[in-house]
Protein backbone atom coordinates (compact mmCIF):
# COMPACT_ATOMS: atom_id res chain seq x y z
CA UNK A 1 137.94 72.45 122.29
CA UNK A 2 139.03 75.38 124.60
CA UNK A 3 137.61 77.74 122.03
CA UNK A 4 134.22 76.02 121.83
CA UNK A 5 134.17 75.97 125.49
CA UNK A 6 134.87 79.64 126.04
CA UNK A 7 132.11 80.23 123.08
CA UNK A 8 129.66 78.25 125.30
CA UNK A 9 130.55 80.12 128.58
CA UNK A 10 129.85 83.78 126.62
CA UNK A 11 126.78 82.74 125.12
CA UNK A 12 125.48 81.98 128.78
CA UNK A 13 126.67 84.90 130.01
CA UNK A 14 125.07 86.84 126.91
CA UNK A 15 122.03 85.46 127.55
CA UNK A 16 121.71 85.99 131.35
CA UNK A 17 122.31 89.46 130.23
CA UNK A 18 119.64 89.56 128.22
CA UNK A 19 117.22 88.27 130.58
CA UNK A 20 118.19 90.67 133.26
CA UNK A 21 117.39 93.76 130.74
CA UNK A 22 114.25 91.94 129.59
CA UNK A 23 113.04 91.52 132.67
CA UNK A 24 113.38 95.52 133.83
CA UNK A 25 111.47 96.14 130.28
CA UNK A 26 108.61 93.93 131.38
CA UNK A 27 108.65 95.63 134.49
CA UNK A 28 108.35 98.98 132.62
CA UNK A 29 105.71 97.85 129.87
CA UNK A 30 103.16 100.61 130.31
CA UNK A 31 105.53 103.53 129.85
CA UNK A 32 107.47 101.41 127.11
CA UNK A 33 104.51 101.26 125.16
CA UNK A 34 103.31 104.78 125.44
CA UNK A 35 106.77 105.78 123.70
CA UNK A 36 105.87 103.65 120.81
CA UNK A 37 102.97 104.79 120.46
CA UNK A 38 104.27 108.08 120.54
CA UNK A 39 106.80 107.42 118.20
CA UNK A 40 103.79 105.92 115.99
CA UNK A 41 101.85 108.88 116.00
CA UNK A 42 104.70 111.33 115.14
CA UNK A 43 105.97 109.04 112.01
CA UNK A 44 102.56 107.31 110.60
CA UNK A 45 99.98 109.63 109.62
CA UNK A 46 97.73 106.24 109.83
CA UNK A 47 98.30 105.44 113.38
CA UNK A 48 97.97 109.28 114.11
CA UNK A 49 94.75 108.52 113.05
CA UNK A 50 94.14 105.15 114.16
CA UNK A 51 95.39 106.47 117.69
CA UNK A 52 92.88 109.23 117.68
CA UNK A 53 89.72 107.13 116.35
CA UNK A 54 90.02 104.49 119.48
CA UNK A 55 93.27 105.79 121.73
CA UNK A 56 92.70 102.97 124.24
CA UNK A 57 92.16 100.11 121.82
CA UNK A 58 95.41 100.84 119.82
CA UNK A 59 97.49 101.42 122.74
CA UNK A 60 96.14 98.28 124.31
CA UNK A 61 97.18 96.44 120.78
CA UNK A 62 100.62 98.15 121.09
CA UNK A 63 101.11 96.91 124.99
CA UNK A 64 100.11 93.23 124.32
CA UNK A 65 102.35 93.20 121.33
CA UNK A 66 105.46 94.63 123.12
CA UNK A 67 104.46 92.32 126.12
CA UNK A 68 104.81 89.02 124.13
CA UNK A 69 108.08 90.55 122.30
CA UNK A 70 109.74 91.30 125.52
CA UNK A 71 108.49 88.00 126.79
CA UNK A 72 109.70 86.05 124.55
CA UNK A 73 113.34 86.60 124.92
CA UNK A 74 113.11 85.01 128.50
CA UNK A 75 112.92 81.98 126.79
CA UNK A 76 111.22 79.71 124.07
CA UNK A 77 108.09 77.63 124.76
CA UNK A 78 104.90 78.79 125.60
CA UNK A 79 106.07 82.44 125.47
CA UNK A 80 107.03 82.17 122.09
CA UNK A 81 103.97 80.68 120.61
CA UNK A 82 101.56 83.54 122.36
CA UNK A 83 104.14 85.70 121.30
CA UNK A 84 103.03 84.23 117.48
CA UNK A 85 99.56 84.33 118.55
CA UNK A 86 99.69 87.78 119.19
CA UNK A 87 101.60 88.94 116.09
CA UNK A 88 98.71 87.20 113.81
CA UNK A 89 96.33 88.45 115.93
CA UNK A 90 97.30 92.48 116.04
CA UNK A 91 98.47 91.85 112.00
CA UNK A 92 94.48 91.15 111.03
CA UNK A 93 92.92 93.78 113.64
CA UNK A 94 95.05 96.80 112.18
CA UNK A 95 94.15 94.86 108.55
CA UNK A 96 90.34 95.87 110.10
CA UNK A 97 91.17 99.42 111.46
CA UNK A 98 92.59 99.95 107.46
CA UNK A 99 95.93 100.55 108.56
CA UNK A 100 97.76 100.03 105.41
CA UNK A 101 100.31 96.98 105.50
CA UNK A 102 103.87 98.94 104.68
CA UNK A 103 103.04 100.97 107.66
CA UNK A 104 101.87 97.79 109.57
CA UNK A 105 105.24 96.97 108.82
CA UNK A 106 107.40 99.70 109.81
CA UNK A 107 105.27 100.25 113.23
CA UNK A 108 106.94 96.59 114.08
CA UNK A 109 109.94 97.17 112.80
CA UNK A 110 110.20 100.52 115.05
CA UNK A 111 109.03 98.57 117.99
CA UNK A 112 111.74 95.66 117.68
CA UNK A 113 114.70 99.12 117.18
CA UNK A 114 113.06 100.47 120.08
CA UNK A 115 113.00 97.01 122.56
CA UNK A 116 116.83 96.69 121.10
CA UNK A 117 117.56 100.05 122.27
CA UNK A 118 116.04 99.79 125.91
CA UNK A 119 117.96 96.73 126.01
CA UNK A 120 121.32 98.30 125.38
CA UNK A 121 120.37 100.86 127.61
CA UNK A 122 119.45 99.00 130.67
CA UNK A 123 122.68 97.17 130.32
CA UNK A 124 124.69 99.95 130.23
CA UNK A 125 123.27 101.46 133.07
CA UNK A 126 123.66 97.97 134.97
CA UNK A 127 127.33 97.70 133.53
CA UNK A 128 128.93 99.19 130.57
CA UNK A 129 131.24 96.23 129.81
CA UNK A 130 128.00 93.32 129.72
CA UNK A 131 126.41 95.84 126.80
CA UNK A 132 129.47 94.00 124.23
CA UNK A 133 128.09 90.23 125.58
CA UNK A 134 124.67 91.47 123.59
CA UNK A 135 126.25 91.07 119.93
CA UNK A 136 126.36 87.59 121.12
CA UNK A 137 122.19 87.11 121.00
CA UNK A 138 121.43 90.16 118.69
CA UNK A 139 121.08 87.85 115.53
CA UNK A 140 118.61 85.77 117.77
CA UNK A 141 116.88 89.10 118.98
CA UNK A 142 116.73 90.35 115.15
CA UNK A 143 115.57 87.11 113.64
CA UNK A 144 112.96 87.03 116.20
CA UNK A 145 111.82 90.45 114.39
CA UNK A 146 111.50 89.27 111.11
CA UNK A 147 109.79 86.17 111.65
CA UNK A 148 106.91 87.89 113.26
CA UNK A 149 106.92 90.85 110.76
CA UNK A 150 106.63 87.60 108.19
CA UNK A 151 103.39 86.83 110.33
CA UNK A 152 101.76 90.15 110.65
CA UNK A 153 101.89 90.55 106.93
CA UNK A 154 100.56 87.13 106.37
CA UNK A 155 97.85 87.98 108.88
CA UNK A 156 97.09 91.21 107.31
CA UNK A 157 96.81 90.42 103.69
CA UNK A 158 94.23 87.63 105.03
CA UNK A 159 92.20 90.19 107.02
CA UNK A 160 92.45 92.58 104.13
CA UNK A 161 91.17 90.40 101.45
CA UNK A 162 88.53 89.27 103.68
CA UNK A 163 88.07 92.73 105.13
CA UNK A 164 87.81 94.37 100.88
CA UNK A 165 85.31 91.04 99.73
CA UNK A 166 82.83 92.09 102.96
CA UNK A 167 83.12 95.49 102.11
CA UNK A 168 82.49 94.90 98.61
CA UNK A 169 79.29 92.91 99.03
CA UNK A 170 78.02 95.47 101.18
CA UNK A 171 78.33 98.05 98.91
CA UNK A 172 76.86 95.70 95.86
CA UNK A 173 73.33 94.77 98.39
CA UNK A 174 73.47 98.73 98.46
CA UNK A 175 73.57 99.47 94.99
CA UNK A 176 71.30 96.65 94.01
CA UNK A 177 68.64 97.77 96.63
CA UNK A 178 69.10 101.30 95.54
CA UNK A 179 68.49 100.25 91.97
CA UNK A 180 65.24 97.63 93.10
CA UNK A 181 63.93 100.62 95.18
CA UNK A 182 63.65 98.99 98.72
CA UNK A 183 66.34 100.77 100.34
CA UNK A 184 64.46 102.24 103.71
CA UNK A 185 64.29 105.71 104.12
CA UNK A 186 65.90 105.56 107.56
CA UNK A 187 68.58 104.09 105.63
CA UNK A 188 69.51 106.36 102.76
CA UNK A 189 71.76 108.50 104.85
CA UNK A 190 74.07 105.26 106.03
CA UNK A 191 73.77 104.39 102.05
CA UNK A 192 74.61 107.70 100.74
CA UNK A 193 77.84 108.16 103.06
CA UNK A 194 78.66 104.37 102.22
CA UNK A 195 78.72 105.09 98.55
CA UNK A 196 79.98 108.54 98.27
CA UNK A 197 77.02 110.49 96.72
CA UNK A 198 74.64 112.99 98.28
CA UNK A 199 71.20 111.92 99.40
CA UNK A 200 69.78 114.81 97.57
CA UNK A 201 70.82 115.12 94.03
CA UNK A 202 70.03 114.76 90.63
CA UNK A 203 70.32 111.20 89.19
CA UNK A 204 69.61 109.23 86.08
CA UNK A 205 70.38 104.95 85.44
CA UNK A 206 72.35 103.39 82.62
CA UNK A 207 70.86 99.86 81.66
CA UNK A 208 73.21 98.23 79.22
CA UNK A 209 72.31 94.78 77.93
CA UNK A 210 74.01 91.36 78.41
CA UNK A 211 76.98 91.41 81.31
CA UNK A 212 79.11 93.54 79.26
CA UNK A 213 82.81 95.02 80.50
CA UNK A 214 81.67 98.37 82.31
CA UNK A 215 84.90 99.40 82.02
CA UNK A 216 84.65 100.03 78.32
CA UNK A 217 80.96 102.11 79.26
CA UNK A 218 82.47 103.88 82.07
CA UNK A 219 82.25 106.93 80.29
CA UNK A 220 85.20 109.43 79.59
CA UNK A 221 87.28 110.97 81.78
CA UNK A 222 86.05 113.99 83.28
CA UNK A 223 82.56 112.91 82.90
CA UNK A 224 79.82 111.95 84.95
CA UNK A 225 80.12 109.47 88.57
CA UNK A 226 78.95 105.85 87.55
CA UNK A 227 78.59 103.30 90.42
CA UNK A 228 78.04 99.98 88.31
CA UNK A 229 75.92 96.86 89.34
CA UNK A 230 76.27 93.29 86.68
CA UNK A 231 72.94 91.03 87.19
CA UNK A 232 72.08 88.25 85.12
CA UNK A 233 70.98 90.09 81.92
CA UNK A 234 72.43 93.83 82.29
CA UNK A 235 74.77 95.86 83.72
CA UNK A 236 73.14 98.80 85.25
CA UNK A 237 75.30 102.49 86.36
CA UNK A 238 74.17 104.60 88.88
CA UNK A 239 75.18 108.09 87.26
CA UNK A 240 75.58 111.18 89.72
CA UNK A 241 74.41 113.62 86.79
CA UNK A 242 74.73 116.60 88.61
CA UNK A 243 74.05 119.98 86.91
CA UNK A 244 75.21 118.17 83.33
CA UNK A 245 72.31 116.77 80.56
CA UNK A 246 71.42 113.30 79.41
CA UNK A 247 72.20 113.90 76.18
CA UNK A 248 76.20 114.91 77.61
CA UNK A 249 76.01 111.64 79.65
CA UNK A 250 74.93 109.49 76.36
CA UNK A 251 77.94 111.47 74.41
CA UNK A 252 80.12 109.95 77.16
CA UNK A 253 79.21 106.30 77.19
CA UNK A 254 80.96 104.07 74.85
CA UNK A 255 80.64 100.45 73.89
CA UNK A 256 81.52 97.62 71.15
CA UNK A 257 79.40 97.59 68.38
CA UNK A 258 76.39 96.24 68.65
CA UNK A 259 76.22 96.71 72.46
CA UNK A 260 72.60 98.18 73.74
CA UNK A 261 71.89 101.06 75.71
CA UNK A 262 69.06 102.53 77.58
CA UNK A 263 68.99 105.96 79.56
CA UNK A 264 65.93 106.66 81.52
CA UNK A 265 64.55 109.90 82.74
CA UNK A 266 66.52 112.17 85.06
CA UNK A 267 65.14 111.93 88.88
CA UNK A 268 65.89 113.97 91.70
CA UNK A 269 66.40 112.67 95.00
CA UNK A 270 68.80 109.13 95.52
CA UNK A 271 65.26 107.59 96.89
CA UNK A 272 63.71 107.68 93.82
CA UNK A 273 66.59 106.09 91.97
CA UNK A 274 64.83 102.72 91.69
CA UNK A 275 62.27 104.73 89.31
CA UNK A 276 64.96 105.91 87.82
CA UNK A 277 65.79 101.88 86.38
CA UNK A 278 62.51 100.93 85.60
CA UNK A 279 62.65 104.00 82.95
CA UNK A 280 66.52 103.22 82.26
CA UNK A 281 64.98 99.36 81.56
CA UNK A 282 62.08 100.89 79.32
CA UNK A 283 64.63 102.77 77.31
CA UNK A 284 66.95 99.77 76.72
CA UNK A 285 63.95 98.03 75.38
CA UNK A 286 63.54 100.43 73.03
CA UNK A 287 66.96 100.06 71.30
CA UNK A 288 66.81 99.27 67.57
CA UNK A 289 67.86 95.74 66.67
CA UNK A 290 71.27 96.59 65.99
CA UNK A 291 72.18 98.13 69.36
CA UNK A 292 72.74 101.74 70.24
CA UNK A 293 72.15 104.18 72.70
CA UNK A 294 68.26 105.57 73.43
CA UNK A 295 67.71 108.22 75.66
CA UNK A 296 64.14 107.65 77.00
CA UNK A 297 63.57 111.57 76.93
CA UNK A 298 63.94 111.48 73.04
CA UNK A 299 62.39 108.44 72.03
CA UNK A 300 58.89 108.18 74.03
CA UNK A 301 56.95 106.93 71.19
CA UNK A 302 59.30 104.18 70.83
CA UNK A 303 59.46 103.55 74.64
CA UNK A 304 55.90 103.39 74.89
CA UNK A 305 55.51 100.41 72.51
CA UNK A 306 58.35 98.89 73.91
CA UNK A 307 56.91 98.77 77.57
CA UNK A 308 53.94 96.82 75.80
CA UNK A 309 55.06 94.87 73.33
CA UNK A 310 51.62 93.09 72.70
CA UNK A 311 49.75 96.20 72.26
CA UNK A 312 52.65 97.46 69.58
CA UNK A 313 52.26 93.86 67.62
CA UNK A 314 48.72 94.41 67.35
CA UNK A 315 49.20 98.13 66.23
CA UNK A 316 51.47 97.52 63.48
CA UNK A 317 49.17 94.24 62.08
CA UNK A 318 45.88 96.53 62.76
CA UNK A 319 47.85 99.16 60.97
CA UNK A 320 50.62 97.75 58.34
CA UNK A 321 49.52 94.25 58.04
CA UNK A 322 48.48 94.67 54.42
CA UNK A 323 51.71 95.66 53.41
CA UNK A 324 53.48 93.22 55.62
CA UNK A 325 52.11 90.16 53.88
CA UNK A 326 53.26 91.07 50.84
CA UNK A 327 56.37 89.23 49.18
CA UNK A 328 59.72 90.39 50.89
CA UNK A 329 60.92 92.59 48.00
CA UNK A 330 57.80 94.42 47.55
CA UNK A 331 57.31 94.91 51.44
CA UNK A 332 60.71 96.05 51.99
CA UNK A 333 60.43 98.90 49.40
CA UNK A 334 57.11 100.20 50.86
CA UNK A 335 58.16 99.62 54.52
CA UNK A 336 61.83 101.52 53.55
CA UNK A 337 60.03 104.12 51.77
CA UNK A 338 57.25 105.20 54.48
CA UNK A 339 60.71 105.48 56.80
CA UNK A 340 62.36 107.86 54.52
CA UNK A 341 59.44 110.12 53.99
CA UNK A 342 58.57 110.47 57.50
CA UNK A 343 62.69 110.97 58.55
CA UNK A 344 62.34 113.92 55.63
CA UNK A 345 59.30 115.50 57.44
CA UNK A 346 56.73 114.64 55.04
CA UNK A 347 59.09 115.72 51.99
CA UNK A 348 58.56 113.48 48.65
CA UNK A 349 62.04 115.19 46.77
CA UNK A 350 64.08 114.74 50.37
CA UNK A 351 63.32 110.92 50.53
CA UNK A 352 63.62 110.38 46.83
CA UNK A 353 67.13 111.91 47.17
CA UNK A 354 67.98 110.06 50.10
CA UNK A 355 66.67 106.75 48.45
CA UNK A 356 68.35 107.52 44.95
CA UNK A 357 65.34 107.41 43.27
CA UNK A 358 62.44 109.87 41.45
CA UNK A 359 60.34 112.52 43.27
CA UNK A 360 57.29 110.76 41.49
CA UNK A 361 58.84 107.12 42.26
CA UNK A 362 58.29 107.64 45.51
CA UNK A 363 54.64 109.68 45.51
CA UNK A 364 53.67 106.58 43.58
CA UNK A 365 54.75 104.07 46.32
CA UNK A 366 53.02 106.58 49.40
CA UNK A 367 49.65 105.98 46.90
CA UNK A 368 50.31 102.20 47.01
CA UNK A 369 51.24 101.57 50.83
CA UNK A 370 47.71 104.27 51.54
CA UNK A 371 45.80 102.07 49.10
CA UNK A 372 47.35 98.95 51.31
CA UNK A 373 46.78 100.58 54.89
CA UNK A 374 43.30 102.80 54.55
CA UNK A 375 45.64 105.18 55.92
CA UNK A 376 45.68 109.38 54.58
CA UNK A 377 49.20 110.42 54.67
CA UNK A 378 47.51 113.85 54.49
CA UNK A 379 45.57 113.05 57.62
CA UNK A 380 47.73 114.24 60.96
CA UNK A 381 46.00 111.04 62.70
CA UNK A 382 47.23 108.58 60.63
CA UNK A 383 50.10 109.89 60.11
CA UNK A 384 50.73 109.26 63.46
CA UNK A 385 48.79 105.87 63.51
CA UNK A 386 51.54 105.09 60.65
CA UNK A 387 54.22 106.56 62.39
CA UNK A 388 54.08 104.53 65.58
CA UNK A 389 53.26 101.08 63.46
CA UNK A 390 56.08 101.44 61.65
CA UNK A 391 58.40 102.50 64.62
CA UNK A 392 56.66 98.92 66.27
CA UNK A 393 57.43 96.96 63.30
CA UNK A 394 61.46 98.00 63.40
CA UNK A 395 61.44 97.73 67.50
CA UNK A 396 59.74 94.64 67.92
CA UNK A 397 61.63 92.90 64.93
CA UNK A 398 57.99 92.00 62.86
């Protein structure tokens, strides 16, 4: 019993030492909290910068938090929960100014070692022999510390998830209007510093079809700048190309098999970027059945007919519909042979070769499918006429 009394008496006495030094802190709140913010800028490259982008707004954060710290240890109650109050509230607004959280962190924990030293030095200016009652109420001071460091973070990763989803969705309506074309003028400046690339510039657009993992087309390292936006049906990539070539940026992407690609023409300005995916979109369309990359530069013939697919349908019946009503097996050898002829420039011995077959095999089959068509394959103009049926025929799957 005597020793639990005597315990009670020092605690009291503790305590109404720690009010007395708590009290001269409040009274000296101003200059208190210009030292931590000192102390701030000197240690945290952040706050140096945080301090320096709005000096009155952080030092104003700083006060209100040392305010409610000091405040607190007058006593519990009101005091306490502001004192909570404040800690959530300062946690999320230094979430907003992008102060990262371990520095969040150690800027509170310096302020609670720097209120524990003012403490122990306003008591031992008062009287030397009170500043040993303080190990009495220093768990209490300390625990007080980490329950409102507990807070900030809690308040910070909240901001900062918030803070990263708004940014995000600011930067996809960007991208998106970028790639529709209805970004303003006036507004391309904002939009260019908000995405990282220069207003003026050379560009070019990805279209890749289906939602697939962009990750896997990001291209390889070292290569061109893609800024990626998923819709419904594609995934398109905004590709800084700089002073490289399309056919380098094509050599970069990579997909899984099958997986479609269209690049469209370069352009030359970020404005005109929403051209720049209507051509990326008639380039995807031109992708052969079985996927693939097409630059739109070095397939125009095929692009052409893809941007209008009715007029290719009724090129290739107007042109190959003879030959496409015959029976499968007999189609297929004319259709496969008119492809290997014109991929070996018009040479009979170069296709036979490449379909394993006679020089005179194949002259015999060209006689057949000209019989078929009404078509010279001596004649440049249908030759072409030919040509673009048959590229028509493969593209539009007839």
């Amino acid at each position: 019993m005597p020793h639990a009394v005597r315990d009670r008496s020092v605690d009291a006495e503790a305590v109404a030492v720690l009010h007395r030094a708590a009290r001269v802190l409040l009274g000296d709140l101003p200059g208190l909290a210009e030292r931590l913010a000192g102390a701030l800028a000197a240690q945290q490259p952040a706050f140096r910068a945080a301090l320096a982008a709005d000096p009155v707004g952080v030092r104003e954060e700083v006060r209100a938090s040392l305010g409610h710290h000091v405040g607190s240890l007058l006593g519990p109650g009101p005091s306490g929960a502001a004192a909570r109050r404040c800690a959530a509230e300062v946690g999320a607004s230094w979430a907003a100014r992008e102060l990262p959280l371990d520095a969040v962190l150690q800027a509170f924990r310096l302020g609670g070692g720097l209120v524990w030293q003012e403490l122990v030095d306003e008591t031992a200016r008062r009287d030397p022999d009170d500043v040993r009652l303080l190990v009495h109420v220093a768990a209490d001071v300390w625990n007080f510390m980490d329950e409102h460091c507990t807070l900030v973070a809690d308040a910070h990763r909240r901001a900062a998830r918030r803070t990263a989803g708004g940014r995000e969705d600011r930067l996809r309506r960007m991208t998106a209007a970028l790639l529709d074309g209805t970004t303003r003028i006036a507004d391309l400046p904002e939009v260019a510093d908000a995405l990282g690339l220069p207003a003026e510039g050379a560009y070019a657009v990805v279209a890749a079809a289906g939602r697939p993992d962009v990750r896997a087309l990001a291209g390889t390292e070292g290569g061109p700048r893609i800024v990626w936006h998923v819709e419904a049906e594609a995934a398109y990539g905004l590709v800084l190309v700089g002073d490289g070539t399309l056919r380098a940026l094509a050599r970069t992407l990579t997909g899984p098999p099958g997986t479609a690609i269209g690049i469209g023409s370069r352009v030359e300005t970020l404005a005109a970027v929403g051209d720049a995916r209507r051509l990326a979109e008639v380039a995807l369309r031109a992708c052969p059945p079985g996927g693939g990359t097409v630059l739109l530069d070095e397939h125009l013939p095929a692009a052409l007919l893809a941007s209008s697919p009715a007029l290719g349908a009724t090129l290739a019946e107007r042109v190959l519909g003879p030959v496409l009503r015959l029976e499968p097996a007999d189609r297929d050898v004319l259709i496969e042979t008119l492809s290997a002829w014109l991929d070996c420039d018009g040479s009979a011995q170069r296709a036979a070769h490449q379909l394993y077959c006679h020089r005179n095999t194949v002259l015999n089959r060209l006689r057949r499918l000209e019989q078929l068509t009404g078509r010279s394959l001596t004649r440049p103009a249908d030759v072409v006429e030919l040509s673009l049926a048959l590229t028509a025929r493969c593209r539009l799957r007839l």
